[in-house]
PDB file of N, CA and C in Angstrom:
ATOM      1  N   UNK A   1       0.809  -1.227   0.000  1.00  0.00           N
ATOM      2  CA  UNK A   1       0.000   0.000   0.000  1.00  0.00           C
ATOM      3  C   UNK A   1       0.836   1.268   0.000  1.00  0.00           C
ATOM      4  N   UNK A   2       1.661   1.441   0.445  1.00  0.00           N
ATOM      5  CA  UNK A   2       2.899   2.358   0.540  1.00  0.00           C
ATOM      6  C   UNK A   2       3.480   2.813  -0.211  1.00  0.00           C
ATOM      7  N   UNK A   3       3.660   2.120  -1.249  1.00  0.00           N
ATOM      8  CA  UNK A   3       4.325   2.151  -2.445  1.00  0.00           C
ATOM      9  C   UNK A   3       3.226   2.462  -3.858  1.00  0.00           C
ATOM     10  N   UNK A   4       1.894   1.830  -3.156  1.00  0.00           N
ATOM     11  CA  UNK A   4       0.681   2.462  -4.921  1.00  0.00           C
ATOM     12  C   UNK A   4       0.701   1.643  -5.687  1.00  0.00           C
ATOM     13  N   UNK A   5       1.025   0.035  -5.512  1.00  0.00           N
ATOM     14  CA  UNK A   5       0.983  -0.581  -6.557  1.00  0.00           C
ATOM     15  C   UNK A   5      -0.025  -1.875  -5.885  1.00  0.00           C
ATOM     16  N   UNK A   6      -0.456  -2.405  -7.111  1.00  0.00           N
ATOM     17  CA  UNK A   6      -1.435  -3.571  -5.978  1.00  0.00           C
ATOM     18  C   UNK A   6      -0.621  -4.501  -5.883  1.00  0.00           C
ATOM     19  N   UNK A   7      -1.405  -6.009  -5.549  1.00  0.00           N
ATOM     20  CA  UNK A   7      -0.567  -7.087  -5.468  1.00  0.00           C
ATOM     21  C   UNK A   7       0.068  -7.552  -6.775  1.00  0.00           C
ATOM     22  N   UNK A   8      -1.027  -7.636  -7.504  1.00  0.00           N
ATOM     23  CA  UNK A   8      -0.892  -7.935  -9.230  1.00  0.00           C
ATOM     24  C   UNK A   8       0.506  -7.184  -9.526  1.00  0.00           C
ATOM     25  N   UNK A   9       0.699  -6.271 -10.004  1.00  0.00           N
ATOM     26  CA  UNK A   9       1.452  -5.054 -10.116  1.00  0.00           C
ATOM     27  C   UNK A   9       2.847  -5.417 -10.136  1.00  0.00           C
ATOM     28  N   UNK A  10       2.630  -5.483  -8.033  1.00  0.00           N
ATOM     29  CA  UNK A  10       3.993  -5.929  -7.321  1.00  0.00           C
ATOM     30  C   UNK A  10       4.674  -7.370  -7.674  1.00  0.00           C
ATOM     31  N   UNK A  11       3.909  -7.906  -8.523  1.00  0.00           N
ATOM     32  CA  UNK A  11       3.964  -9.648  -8.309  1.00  0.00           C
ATOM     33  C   UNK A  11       4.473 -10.700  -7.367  1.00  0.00           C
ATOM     34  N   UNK A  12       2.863 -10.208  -6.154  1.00  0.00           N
ATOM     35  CA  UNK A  12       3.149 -10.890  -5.104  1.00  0.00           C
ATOM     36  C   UNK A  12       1.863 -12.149  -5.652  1.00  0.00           C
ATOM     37  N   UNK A  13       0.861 -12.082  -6.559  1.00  0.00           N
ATOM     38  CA  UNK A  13       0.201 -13.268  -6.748  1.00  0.00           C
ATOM     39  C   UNK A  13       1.082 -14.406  -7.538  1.00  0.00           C
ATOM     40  N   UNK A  14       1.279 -15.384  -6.998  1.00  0.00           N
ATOM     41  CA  UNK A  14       2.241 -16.594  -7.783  1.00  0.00           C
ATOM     42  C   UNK A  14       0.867 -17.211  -8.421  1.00  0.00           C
ATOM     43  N   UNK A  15       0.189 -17.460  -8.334  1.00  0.00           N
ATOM     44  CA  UNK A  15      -1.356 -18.698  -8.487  1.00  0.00           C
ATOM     45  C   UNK A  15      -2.551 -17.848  -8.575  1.00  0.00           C
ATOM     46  N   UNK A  16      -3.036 -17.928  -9.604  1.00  0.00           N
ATOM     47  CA  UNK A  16      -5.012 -17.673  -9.480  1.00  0.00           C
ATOM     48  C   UNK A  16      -5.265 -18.786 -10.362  1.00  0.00           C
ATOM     49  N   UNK A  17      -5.972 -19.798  -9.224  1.00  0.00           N
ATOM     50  CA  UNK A  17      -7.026 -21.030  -9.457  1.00  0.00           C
ATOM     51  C   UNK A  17      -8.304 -20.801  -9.751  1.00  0.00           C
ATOM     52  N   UNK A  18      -9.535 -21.128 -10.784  1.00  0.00           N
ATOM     53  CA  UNK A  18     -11.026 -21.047 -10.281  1.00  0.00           C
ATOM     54  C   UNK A  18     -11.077 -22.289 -10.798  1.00  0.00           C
ATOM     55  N   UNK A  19     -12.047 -22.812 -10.091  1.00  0.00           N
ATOM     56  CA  UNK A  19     -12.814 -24.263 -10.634  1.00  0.00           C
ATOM     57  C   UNK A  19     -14.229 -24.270 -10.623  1.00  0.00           C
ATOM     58  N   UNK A  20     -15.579 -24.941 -11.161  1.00  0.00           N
ATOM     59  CA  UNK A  20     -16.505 -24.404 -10.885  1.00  0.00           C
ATOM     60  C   UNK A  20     -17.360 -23.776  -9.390  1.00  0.00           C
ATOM     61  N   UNK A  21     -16.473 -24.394  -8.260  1.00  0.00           N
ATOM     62  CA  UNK A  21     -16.944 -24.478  -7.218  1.00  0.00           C
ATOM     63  C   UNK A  21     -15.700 -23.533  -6.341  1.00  0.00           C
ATOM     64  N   UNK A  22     -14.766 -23.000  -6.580  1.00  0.00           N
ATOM     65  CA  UNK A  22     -13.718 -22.249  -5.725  1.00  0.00           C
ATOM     66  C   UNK A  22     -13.132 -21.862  -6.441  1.00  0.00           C
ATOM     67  N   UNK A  23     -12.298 -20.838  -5.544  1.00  0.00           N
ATOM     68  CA  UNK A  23     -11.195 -19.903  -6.361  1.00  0.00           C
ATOM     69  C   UNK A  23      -9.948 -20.094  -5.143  1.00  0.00           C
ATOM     70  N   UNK A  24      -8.470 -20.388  -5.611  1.00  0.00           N
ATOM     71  CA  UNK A  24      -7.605 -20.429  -4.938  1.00  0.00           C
ATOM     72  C   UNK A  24      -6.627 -19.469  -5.562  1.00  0.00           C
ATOM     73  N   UNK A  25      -5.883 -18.794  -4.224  1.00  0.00           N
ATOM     74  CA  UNK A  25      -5.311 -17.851  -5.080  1.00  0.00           C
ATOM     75  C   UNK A  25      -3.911 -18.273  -3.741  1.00  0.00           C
ATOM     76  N   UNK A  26      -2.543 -18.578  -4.500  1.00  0.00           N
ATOM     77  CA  UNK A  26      -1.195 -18.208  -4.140  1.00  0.00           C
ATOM     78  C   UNK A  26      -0.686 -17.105  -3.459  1.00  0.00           C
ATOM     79  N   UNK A  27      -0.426 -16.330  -2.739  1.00  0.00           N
ATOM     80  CA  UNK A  27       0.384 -15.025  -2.967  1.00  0.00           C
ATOM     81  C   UNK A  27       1.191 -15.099  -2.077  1.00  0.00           C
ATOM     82  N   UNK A  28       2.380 -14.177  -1.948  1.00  0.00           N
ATOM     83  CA  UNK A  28       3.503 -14.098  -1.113  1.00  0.00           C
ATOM     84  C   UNK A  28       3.870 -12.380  -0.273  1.00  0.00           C
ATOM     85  N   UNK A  29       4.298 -11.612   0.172  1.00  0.00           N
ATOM     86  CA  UNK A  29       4.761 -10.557   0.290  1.00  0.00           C
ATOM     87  C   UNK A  29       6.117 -10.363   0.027  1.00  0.00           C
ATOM     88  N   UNK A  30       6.595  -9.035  -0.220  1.00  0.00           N
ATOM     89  CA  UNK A  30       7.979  -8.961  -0.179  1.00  0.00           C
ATOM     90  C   UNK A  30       8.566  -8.934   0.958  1.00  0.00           C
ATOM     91  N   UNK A  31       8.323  -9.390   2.331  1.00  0.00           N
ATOM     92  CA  UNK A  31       9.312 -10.033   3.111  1.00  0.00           C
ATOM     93  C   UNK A  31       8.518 -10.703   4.567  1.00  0.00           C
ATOM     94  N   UNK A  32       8.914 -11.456   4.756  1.00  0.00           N
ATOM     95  CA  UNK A  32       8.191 -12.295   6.176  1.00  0.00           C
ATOM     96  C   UNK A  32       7.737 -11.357   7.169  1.00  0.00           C
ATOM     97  N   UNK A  33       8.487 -10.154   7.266  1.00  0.00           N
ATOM     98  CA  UNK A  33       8.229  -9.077   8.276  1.00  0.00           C
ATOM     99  C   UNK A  33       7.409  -8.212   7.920  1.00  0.00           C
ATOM    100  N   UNK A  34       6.476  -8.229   6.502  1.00  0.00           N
ATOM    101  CA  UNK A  34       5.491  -7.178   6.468  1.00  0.00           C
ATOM    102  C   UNK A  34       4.685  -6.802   7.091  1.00  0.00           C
ATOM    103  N   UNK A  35       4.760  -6.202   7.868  1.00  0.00           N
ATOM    104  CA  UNK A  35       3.657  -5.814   9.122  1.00  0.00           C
ATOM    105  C   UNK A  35       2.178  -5.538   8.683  1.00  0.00           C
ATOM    106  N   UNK A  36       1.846  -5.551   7.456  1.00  0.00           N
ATOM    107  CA  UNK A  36       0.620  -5.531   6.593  1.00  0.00           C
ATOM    108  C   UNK A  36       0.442  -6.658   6.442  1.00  0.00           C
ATOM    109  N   UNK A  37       0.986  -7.774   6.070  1.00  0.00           N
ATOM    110  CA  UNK A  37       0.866  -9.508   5.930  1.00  0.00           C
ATOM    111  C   UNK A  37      -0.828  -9.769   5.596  1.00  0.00           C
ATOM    112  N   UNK A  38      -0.951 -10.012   7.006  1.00  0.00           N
ATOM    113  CA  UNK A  38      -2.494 -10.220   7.839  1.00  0.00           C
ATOM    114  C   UNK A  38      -3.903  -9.548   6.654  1.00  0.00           C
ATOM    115  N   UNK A  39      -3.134  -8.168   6.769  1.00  0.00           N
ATOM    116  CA  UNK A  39      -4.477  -7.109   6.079  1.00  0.00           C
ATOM    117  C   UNK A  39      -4.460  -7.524   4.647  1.00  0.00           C
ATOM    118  N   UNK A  40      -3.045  -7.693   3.801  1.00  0.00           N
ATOM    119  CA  UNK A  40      -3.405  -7.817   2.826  1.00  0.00           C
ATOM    120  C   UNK A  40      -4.046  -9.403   2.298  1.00  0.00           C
ATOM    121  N   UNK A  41      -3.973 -10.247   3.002  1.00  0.00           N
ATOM    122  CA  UNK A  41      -4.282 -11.655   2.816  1.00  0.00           C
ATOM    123  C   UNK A  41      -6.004 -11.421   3.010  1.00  0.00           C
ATOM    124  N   UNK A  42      -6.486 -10.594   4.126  1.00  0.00           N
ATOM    125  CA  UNK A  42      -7.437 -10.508   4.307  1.00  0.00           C
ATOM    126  C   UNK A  42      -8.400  -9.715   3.754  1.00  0.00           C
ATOM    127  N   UNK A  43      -7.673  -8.981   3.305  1.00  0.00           N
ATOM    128  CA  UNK A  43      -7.868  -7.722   1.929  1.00  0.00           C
ATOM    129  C   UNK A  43      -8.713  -8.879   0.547  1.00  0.00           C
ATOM    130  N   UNK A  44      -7.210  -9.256   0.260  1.00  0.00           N
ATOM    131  CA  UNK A  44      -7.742 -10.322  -1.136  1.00  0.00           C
ATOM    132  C   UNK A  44      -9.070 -11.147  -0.631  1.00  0.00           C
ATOM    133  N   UNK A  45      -9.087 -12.071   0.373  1.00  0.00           N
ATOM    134  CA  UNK A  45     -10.116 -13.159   0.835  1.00  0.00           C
ATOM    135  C   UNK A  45     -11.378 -12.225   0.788  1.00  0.00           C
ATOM    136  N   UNK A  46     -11.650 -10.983   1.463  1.00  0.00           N
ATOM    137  CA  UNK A  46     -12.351 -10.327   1.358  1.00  0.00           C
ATOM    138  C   UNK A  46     -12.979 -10.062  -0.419  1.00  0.00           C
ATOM    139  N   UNK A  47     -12.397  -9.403  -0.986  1.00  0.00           N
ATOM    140  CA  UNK A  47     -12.730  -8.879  -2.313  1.00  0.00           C
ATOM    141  C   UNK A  47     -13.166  -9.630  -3.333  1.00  0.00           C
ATOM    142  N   UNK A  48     -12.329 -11.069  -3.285  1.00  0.00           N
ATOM    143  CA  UNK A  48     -12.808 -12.213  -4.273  1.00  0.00           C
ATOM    144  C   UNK A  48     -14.269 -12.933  -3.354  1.00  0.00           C
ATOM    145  N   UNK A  49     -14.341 -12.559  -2.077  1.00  0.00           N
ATOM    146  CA  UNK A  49     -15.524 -13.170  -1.675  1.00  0.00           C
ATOM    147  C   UNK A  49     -16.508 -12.034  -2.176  1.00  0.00           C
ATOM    148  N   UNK A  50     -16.536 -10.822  -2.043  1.00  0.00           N
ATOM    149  CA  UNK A  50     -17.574  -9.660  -2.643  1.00  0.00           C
ATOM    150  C   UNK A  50     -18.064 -10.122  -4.622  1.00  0.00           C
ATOM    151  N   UNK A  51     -16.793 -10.621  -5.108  1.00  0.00           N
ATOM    152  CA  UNK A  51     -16.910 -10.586  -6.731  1.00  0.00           C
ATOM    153  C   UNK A  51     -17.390 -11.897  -6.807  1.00  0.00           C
ATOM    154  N   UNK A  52     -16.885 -13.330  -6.047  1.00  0.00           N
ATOM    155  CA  UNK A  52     -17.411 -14.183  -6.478  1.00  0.00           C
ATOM    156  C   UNK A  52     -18.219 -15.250  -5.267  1.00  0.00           C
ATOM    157  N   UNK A  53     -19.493 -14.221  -5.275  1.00  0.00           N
ATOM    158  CA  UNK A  53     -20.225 -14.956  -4.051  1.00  0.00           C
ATOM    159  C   UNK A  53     -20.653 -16.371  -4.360  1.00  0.00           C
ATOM    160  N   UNK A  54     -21.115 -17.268  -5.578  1.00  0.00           N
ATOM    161  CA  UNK A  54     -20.975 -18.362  -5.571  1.00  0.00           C
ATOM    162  C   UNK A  54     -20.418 -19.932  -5.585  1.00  0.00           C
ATOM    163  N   UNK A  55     -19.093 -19.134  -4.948  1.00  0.00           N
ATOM    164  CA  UNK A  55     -17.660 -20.234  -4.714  1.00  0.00           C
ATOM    165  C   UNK A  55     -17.380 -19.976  -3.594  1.00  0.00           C
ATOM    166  N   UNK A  56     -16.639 -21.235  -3.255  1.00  0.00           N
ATOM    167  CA  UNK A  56     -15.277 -21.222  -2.106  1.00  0.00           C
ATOM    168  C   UNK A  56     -14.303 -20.456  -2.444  1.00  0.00           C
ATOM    169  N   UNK A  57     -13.858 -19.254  -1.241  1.00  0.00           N
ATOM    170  CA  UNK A  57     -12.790 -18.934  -1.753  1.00  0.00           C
ATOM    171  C   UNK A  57     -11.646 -19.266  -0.849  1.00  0.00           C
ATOM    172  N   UNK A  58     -10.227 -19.422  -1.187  1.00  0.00           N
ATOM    173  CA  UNK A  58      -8.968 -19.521  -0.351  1.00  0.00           C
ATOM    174  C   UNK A  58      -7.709 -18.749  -0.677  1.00  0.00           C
ATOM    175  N   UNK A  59      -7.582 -17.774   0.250  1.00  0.00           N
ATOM    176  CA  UNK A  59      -5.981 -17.146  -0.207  1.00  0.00           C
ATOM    177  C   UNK A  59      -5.134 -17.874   0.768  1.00  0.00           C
ATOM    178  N   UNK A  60      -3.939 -18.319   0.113  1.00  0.00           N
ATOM    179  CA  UNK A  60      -2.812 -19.021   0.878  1.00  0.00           C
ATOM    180  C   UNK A  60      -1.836 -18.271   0.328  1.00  0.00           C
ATOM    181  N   UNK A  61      -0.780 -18.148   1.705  1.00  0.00           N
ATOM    182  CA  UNK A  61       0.493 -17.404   1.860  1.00  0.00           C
ATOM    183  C   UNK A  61       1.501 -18.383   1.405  1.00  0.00           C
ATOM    184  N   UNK A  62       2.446 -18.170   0.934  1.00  0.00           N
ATOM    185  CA  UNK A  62       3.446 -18.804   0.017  1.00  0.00           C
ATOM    186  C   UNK A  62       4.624 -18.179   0.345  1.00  0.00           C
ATOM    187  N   UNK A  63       6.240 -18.454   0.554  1.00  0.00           N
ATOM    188  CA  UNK A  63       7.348 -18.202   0.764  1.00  0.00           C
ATOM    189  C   UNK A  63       7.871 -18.258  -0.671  1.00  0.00           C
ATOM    190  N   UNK A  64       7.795 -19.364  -1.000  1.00  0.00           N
ATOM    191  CA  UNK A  64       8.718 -19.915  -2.505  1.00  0.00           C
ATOM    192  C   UNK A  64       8.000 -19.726  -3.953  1.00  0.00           C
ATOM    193  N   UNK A  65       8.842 -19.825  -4.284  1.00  0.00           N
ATOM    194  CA  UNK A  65      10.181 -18.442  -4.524  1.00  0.00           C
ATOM    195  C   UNK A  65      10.180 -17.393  -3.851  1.00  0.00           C
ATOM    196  N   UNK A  66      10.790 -17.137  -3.164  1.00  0.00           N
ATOM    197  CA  UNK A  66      10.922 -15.617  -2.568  1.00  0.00           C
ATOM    198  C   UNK A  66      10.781 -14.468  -3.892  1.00  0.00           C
ATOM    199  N   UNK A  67       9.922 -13.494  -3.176  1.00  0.00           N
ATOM    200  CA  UNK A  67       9.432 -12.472  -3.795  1.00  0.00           C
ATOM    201  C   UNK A  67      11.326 -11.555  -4.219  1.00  0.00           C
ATOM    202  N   UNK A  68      11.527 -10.879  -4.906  1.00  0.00           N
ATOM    203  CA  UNK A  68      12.378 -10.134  -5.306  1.00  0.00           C
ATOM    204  C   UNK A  68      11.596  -8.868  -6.418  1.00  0.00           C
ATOM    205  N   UNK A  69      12.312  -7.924  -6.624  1.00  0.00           N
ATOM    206  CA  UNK A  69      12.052  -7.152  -7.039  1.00  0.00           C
ATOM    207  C   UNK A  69      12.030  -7.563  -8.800  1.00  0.00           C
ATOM    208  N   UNK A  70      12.213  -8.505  -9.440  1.00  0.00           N
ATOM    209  CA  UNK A  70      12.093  -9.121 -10.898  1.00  0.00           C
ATOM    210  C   UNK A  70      10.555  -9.572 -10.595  1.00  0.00           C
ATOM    211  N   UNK A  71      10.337  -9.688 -10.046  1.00  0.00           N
ATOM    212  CA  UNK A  71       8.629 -10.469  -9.552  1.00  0.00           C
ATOM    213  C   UNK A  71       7.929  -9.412 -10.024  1.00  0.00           C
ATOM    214  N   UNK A  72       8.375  -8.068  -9.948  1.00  0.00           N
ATOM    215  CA  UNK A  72       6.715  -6.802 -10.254  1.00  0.00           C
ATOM    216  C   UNK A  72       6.835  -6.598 -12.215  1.00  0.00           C
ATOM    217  N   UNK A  73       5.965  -6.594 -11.984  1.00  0.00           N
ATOM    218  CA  UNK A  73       5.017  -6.967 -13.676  1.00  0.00           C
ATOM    219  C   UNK A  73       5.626  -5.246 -14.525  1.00  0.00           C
ATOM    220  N   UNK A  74       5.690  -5.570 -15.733  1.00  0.00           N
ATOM    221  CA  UNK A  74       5.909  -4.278 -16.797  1.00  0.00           C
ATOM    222  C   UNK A  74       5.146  -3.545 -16.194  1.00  0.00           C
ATOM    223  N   UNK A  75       3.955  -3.741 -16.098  1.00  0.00           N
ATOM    224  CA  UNK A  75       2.757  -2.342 -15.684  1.00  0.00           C
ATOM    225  C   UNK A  75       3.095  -1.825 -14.477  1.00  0.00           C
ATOM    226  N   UNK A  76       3.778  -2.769 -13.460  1.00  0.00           N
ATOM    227  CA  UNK A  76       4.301  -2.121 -12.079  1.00  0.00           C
ATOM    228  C   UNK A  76       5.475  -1.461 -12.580  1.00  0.00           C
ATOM    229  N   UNK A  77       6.659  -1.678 -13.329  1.00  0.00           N
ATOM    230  CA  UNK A  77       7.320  -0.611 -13.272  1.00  0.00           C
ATOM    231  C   UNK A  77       7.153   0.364 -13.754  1.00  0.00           C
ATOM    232  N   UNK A  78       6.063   0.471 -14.992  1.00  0.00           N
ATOM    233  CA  UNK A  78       5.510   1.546 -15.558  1.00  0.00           C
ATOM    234  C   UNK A  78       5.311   2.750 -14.570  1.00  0.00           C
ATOM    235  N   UNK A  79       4.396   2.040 -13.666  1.00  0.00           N
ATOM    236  CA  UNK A  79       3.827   3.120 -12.942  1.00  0.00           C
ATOM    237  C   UNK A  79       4.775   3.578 -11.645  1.00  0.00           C
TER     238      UNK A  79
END
């Protein structure tokens, strides 16, 4: 949030799953100590539950590959 870029952006999503019945989504932060962690995991779980009220949804936190700064997408450095 600090920085203005979303997760997409930053390329902290590794995984977006849907199947007819759930949506699983991967993501990681750029470092174990993000003191945002929590909000943004709960952020995503939140938002895909608002867009896709007729599924299961699951965000899972992921280490591997460690996030690095090659991870944020053309459009993130754009902006």
């Amino acid at each position: 949030p600090e920085i203005g870029l979303s997760v997409v952006d930053l390329g902290l999503v590794y995984e977006a799953a849907r199947a007819s019945d759930a949506i699983d989504v991967a993501l990681t932060l750029t470092t174990r100590a993000c003191p945002l962690g929590e909000l943004i995991v709960s952020e995503a779980e939140s938002r895909l539950r608002q867009r896709f009220q007729d599924v299961a949804v699951a965000v899972r936190l992921v280490w591997e590959p460690l996030w690095t700064p090659d991870c944020i997408t053309d459009r993130g450095l754009e902006l």
